[in-house]
Each structure stands twice: as structure tokens, then as C-alpha cells.
Protein backbone atom coordinates (compact mmCIF):
# COMPACT_ATOMS: atom_id res chain seq x y z
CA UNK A 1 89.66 90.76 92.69
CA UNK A 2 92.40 89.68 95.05
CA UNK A 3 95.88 90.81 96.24
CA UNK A 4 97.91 93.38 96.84
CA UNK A 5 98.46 95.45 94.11
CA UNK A 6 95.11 96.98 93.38
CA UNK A 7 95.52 98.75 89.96
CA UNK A 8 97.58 96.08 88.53
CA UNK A 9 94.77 93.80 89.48
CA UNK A 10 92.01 96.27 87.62
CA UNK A 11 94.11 96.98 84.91
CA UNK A 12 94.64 93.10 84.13
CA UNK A 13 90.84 92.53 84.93
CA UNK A 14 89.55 95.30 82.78
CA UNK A 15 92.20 93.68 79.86
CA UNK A 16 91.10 90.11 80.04
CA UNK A 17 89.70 88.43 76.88
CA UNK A 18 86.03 87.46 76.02
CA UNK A 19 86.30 84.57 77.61
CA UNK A 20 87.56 85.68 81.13
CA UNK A 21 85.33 88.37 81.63
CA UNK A 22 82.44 86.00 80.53
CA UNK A 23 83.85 84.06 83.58
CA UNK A 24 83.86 87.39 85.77
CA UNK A 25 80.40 88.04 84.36
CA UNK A 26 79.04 84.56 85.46
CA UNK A 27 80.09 84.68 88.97
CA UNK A 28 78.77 87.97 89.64
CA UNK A 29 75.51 86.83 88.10
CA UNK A 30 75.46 84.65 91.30
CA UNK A 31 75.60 87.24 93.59
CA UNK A 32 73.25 89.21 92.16
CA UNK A 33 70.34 85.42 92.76
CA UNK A 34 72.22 85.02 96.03
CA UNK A 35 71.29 89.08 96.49
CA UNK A 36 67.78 88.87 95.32
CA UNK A 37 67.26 85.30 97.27
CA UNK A 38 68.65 86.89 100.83
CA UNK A 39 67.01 90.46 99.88
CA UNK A 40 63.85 89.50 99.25
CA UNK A 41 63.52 91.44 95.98
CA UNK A 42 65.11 91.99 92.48
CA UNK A 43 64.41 95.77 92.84
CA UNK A 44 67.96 97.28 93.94
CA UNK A 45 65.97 100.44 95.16
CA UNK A 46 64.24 97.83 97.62
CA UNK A 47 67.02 95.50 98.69
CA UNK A 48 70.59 97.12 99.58
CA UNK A 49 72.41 94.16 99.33
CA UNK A 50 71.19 93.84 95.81
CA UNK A 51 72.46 97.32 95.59
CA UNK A 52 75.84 97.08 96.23
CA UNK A 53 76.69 93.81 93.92
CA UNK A 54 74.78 95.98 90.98
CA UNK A 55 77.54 98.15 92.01
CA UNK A 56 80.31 95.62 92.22
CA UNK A 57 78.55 94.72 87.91
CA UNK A 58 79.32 98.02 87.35
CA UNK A 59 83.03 98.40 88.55
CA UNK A 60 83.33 95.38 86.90
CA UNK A 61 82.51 96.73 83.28
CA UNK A 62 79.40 94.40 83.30
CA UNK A 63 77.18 95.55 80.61
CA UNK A 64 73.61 97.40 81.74
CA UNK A 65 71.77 94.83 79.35
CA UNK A 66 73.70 91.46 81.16
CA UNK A 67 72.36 93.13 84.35
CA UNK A 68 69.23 93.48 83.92
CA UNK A 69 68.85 90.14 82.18
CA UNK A 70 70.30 88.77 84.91
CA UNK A 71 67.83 90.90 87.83
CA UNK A 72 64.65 89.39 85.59
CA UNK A 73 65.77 85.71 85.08
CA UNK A 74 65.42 85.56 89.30
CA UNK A 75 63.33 88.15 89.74
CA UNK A 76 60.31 86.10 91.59
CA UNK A 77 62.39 82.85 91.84
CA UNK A 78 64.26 83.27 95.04
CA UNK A 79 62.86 80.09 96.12
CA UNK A 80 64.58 78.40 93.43
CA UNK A 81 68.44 79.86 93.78
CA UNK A 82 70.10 76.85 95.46
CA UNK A 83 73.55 78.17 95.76
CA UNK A 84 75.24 77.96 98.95
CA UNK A 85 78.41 79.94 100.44
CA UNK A 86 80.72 78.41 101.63
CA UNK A 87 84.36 79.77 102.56
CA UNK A 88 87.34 77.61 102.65
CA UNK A 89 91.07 78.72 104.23
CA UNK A 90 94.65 77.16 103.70
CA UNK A 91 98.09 77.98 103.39
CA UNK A 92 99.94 78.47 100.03
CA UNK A 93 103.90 78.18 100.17
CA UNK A 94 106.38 80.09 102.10
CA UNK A 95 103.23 80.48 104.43
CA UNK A 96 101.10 82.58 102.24
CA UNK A 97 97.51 82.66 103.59
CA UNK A 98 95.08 82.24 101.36
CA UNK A 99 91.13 82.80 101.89
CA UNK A 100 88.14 81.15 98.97
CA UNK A 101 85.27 82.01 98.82
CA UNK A 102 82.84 79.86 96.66
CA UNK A 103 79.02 79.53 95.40
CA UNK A 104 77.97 76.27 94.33
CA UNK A 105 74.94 73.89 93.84
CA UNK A 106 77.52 71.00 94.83
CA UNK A 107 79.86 71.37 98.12
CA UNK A 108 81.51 67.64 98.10
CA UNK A 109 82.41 68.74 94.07
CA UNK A 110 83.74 72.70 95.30
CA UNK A 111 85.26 71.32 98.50
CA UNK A 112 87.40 68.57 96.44
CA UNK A 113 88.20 70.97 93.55
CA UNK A 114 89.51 73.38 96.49
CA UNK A 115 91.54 70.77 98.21
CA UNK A 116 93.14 69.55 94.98
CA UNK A 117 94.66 72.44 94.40
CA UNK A 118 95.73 73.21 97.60
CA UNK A 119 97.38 69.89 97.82
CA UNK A 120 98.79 70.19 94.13
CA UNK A 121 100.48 73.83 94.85
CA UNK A 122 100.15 74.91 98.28
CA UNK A 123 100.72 73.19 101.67
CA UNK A 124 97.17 71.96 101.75
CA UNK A 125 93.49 73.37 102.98
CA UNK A 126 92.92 73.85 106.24
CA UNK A 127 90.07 74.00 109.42
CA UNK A 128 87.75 77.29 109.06
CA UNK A 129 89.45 79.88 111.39
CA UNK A 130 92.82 78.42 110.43
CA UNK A 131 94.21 81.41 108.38
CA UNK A 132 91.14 83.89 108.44
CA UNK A 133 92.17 85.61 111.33
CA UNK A 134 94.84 86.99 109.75
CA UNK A 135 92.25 89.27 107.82
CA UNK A 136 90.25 91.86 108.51
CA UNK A 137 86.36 92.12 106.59
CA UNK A 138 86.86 95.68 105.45
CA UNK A 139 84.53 97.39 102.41
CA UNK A 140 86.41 98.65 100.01
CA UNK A 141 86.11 101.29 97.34
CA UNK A 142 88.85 101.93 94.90
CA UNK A 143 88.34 105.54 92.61
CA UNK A 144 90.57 105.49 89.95
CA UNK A 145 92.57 109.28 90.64
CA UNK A 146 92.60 111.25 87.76
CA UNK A 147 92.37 114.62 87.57
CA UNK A 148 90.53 114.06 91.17
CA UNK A 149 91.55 116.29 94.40
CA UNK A 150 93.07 114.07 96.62
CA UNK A 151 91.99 116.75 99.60
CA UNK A 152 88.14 116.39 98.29
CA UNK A 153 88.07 113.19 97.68
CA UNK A 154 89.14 112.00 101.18
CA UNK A 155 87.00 114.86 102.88
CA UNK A 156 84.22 113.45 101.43
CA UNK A 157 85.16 109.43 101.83
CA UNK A 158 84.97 110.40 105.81
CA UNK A 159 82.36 112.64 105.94
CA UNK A 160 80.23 109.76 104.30
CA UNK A 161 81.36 107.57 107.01
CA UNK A 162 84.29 105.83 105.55
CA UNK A 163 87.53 104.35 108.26
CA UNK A 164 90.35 105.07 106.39
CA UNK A 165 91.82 106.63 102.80
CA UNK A 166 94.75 105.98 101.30
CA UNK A 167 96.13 107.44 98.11
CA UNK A 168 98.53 106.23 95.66
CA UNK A 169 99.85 107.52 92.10
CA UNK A 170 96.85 105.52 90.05
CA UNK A 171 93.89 105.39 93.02
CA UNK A 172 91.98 106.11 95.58
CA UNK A 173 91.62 103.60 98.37
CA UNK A 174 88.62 103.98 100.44
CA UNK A 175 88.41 101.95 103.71
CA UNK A 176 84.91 100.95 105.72
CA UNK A 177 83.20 98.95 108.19
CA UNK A 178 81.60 96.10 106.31
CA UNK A 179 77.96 97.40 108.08
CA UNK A 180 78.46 100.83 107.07
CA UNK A 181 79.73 99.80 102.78
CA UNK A 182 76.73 100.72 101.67
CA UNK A 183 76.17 103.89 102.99
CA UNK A 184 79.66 105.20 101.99
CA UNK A 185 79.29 103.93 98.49
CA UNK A 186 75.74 105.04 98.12
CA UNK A 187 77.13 108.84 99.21
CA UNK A 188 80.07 108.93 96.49
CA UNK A 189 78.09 107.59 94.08
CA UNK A 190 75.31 110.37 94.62
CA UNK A 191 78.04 112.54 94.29
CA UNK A 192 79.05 111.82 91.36
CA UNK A 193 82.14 109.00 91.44
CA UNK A 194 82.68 106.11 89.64
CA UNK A 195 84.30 103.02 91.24
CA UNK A 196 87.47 101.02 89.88
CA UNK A 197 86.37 98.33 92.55
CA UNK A 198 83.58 97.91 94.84
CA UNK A 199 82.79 95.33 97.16
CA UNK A 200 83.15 93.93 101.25
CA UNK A 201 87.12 91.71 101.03
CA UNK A 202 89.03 90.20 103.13
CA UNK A 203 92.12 92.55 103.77
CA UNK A 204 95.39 90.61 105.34
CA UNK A 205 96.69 92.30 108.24
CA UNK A 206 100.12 91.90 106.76
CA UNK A 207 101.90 90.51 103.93
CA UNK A 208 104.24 87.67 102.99
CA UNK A 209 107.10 88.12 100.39
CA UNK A 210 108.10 84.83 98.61
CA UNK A 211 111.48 84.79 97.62
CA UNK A 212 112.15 81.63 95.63
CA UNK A 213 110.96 81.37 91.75
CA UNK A 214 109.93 78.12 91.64
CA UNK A 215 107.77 78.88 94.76
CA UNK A 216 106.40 82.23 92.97
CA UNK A 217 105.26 79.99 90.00
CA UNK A 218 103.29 77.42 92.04
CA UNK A 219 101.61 80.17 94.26
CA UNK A 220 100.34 81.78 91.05
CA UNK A 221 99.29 78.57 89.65
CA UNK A 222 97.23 77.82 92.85
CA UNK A 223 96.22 81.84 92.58
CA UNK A 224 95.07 81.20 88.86
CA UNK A 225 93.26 77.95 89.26
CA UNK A 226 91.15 78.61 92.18
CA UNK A 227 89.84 81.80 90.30
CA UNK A 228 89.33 79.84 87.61
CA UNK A 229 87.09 77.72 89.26
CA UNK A 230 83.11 78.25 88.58
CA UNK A 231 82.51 78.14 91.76
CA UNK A 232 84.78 80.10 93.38
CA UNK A 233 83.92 83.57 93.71
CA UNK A 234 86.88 85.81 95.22
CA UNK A 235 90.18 84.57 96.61
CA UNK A 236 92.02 86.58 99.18
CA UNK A 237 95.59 86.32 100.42
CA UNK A 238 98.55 87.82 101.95
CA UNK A 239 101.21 87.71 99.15
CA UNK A 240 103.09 90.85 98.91
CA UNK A 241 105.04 90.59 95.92
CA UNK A 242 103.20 89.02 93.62
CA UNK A 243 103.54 91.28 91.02
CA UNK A 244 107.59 90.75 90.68
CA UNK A 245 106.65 87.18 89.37
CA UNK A 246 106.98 87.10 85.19
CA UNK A 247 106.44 83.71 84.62
């Protein structure tokens, strides 16, 4: 859900254990109140935001039965779903920029977690604005290749209205304007794709490669325990080689 490496990242999220994708399963169960709450509705056919983290469920591997559980326990209790959304921005080391996004019922408890960490592994949190310029709000769709056409696949991507494709041996990278996600995702999915990934991130502009071990291990340990963290949702950063680090 964050980084560079895109398969490696769905490959290791599809692999977790029980007890991680319980995690996984949790958080996205807050986006789908914070969905119905902002929507107006827990009908997905009546509320497109709703719509597009049922899809983000599905890339996920989130069972049919966990989402529809989840669609009737706030299904008529919008007025009840206090979490808020907050993002928070800071610097890892070797100047690593590092984006969290969290929803919680308690900011001074999320804000402190965040900070501790930051201060524990990174070179500390920082104002709002401080690294997020550095990204770009992009939605992304990620088709796992196949047997696929690569020529079909990306005629269709920006026919539907998508910015940009890119293609690499395990995927499909689909690029679009965070108003125009939905539309895009809606048309491949009528078409008949599945998605790897699914969802509006925060894509760097460019990438920092950390050289040192030692700093590899801490950034990975601040990586780790933010997404960890109940109430983060997503963390997004500019590490390039974060998949060189074996520790």
C-alpha cells in the first residue's frame, strides 16, 4: 500500500498472515463508514465514493461476506461514524519523505503515536505542506499482466480516460486524475479486469536511494510501525530502494 515497488508490495500484502490482513481488513472497514458517512448512503450503486473503496476491499482480497457486514453495520448510522482524517508529513533519514495518512476517534493519541516514531527513526514530523509537495495525488490502478495484451490494455486505460500507462514484466500501471478514478476504474471493470491495486495515492515526484544499512533498517522500522498503527491508513514515501534492504 506504499512504495515503490508495486508487485513486491502486492505480493507481500496478498502473503501476510491472519493477523495482518485482519489489520488490512480493519482499516479499510473505515473507509468504507468514512464512505457511507461523506456519501450519504451504504448503497455503492448510489454513492461513488463508496464505490471505489468496495473496489479498493476487493483488490485487497477482502472477503464479499466482511463487506457486506461491514456496508450494514453503518448502513443508516452516518451520524454516528466519528472518525476524522487527518494527514501528517515528515522526513525519514537520508531525506526520505514520508506522507501518513490516518483515521482516528482520538487526534492528540494518532498525532503522538505519529511523532514518536518519527522522532524514534526518522528526523522528526513536520508542518503540513512540509514534504507533500513532493507528491503528486494520482489514482492508480495496477492489473496484474498475465496473459493480457499490453497494446489492449493501454488502448483501453486511455480511451476510458486514464493519464498515463506504464508496463512492467508482472503489471499494468494505470495512471489518472484523482477526479476522473472512478470513471476509469468503473470502465475496466465493466470490461472485464480485475485490479491488483485500486485506490487515489500519493505518488513522489522522485525517489531517494539510501545507501547506509543501518539507515535502511531504521527507515523500515519507521515504514513498519506507522502501518502498523490502527489508525494509520496508508503511508506514502519516496524511498527508491527499499526493496534491496534484507534485514
Amino acid at each position: 500500500m506504499s512504495g515503490h515497488s508495486k508487485f513486491h508490495n502486492i505480493a507481500k500484502r496478498k502473503g501476510a498472515n491472519d493477523a495482518k490482513r485482519a489489520k488490512i481488513f480493519t482499516k479499510i472497514g473505515r473507509e468504507l463508514a468514512i464512505a457511507i458517512k461523506e456519501g450519504g448512503s451504504a448503497n455503492p450503486d448510489n454513492n461513488s465514493r463508496l464505490r471505489d473503496v468496495v473496489a479498493k476491499a476487493k483488490a485487497n482480497n477482502m472477503p464479499n461476506d466482511n463487506i457486506k457486514r461491514t456496508l450494514d453495520k453503518y448502513s443508516g448510522a452516518a451520524g454516528s461514524v466519528d472518525f476524522e482524517a487527518n494527514n501528517y508529513e515528515g522526513y525519514g533519514v537520508a531525506g526520505v519523505a514520508v506522507v501518513v495518512e490516518t483515521l482516528t476517534d482520538n487526534k492528540n493519541r494518532t498525532v503522538a503515536d505519529v511523532r514518536h516514531l518519527f522522532d524514534k527513526y526518522g528526523a522528526g514530523l513536520g508542518a503540513s505542506g512540509c514534504v507533500s509537495w513532493q507528491f503528486d495525488k494520482k489514482g492508480v490502478i495496477l492489473i496484474e499482466r498475465g496473459d493480457l495484451d499490453e497494446d489492449t490494455v493501454m488502448m483501453q486505460a486511455l480511451e476510458a480516460g486514464a493519464e498515463d500507462f506504464q508496463a512492467d514484466e508482472d503489471t499494468f500501471e494505470i495512471y489518472t486524475a484523482p477526479e476522473e478514478f472512478s470513471v476509469v476504474r468503473e470502465a475496466l471493470e465493466t470490461l472485464g479486469y480485475s485490479f491488483a491495486e485500486a485506490e487515489i495515492e500519493m505518488v513522489p515526484q522522485n525517489y531517494i536511494t539510501i545507501e547506509s544499512t543501518d539507515d535502511m533498517a531504521k527507515m523500515r522500522k519507521l515504514l513498519d510501525n506507522l502501518e502498523d498503527n490502527d489508525d494509520v491508513q496508508a503511508v506514502w514515501h519516496n524511498w527508491e530502494n527499499e526493496d534491496d534492504y534484507e534485514g
